[in-house]
C-alpha atoms as a PDB file:
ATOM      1  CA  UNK A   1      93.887 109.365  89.285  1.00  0.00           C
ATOM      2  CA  UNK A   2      94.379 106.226  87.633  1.00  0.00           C
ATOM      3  CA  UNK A   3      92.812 104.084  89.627  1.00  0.00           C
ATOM      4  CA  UNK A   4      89.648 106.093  89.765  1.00  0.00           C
ATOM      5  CA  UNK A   5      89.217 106.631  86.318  1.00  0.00           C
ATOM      6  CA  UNK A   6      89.534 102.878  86.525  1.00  0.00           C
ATOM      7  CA  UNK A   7      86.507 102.200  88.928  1.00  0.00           C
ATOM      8  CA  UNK A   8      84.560 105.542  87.331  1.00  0.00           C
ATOM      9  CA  UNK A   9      84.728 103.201  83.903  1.00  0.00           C
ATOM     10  CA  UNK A  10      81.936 100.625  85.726  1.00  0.00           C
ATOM     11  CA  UNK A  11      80.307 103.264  88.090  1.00  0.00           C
ATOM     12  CA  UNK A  12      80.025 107.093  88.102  1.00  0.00           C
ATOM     13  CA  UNK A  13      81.940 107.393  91.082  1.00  0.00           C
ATOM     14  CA  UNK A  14      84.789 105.445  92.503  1.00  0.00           C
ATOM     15  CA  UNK A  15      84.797 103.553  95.619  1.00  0.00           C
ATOM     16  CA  UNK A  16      88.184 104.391  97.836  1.00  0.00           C
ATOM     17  CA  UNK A  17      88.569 100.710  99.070  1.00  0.00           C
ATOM     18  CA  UNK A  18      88.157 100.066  95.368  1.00  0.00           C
ATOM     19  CA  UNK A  19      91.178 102.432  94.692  1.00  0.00           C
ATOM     20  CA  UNK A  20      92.952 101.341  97.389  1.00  0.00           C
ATOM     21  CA  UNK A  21      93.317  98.033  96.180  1.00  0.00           C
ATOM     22  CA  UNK A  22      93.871  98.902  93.192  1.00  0.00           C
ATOM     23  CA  UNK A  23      96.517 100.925  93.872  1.00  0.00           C
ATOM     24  CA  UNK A  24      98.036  99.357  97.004  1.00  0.00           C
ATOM     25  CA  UNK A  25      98.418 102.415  99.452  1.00  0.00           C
ATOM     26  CA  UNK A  26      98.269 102.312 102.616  1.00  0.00           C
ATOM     27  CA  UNK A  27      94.841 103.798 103.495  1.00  0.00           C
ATOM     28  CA  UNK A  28      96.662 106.906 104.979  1.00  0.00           C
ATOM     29  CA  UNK A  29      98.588 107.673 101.932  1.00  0.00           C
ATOM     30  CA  UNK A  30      95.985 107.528 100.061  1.00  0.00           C
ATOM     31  CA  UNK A  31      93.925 109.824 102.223  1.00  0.00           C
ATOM     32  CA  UNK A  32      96.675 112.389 102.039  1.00  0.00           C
ATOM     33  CA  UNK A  33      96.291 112.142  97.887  1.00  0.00           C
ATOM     34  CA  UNK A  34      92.731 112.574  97.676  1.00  0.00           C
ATOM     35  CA  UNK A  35      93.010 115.708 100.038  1.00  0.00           C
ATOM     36  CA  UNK A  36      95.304 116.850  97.772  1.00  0.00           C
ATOM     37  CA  UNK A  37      93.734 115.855  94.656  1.00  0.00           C
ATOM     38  CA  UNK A  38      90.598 117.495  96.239  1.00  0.00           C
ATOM     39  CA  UNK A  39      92.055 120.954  96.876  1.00  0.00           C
ATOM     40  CA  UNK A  40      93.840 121.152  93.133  1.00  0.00           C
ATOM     41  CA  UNK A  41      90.444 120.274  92.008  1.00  0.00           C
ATOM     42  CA  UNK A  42      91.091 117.290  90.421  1.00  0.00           C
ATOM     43  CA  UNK A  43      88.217 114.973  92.339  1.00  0.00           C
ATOM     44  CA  UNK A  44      85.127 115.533  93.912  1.00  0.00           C
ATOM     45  CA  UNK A  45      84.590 113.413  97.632  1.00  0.00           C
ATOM     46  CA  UNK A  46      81.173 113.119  98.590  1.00  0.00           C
ATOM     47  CA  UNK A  47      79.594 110.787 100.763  1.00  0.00           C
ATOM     48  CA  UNK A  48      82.776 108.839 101.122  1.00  0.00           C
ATOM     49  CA  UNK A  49      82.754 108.612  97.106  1.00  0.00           C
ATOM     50  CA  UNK A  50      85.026 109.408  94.591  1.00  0.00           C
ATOM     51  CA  UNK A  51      84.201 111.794  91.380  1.00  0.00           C
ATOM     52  CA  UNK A  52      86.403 112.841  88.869  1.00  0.00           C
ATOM     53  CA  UNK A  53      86.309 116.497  88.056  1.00  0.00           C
ATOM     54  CA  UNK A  54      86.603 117.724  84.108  1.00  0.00           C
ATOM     55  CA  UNK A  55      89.665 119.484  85.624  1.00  0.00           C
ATOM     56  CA  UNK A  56      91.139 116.060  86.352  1.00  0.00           C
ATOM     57  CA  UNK A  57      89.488 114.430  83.097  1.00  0.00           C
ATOM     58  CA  UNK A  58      91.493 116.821  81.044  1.00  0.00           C
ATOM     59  CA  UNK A  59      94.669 115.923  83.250  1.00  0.00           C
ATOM     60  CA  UNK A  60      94.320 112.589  82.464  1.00  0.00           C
ATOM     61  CA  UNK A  61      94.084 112.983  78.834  1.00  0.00           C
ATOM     62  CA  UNK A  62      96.853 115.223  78.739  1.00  0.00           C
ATOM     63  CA  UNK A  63      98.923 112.960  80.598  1.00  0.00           C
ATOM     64  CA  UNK A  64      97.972 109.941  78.427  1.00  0.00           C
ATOM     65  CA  UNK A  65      98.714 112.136  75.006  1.00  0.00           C
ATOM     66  CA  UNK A  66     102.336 112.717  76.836  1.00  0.00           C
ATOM     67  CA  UNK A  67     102.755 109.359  77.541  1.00  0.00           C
ATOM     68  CA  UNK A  68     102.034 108.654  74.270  1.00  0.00           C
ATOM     69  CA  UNK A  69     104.457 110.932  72.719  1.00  0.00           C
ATOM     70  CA  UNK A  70     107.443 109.194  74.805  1.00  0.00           C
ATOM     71  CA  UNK A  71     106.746 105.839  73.638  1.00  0.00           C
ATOM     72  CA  UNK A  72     106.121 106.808  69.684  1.00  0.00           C
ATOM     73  CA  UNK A  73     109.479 109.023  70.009  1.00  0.00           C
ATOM     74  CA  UNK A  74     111.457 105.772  71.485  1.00  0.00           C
ATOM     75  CA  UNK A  75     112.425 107.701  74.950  1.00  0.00           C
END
């Protein structure tokens, strides 16, 4: 999710060879995290494109104020 946020911060979709790289899956493994990415709604494939859903865009923030609660309570 990460890594297309990443490209989505240049474009309004995310390239997967783009994400790929980024995130240095095989392109099989990555495949298998879109699909399942897709179906929990979290990103949007079309036309071999990459769009993050406001489902995923509130998982992300969430994830990032969590993260952020770790490292300000010294875990």
């Amino acid at each position: 999710m990460c890594a297309i946020e990443e490209d989505t911060i240049h474009n309004e979709v995310a390239k997967p060879t783009h994400v790929q790289h980024f995130t240095r899956l095989s392109y099989d493994k990555m495949m298998n995290h879109f699909e399942e990415l897709e179906e929990k709604a979290m990103i949007h494939r079309v036309s071999g494109l990459i769009a993050i859903t406001a489902k995923g865009k509130r998982f992300i923030e969430q994830y990032d104020q969590l993260i952020n609660l770790i490292e300000s309570a010294g875990l």
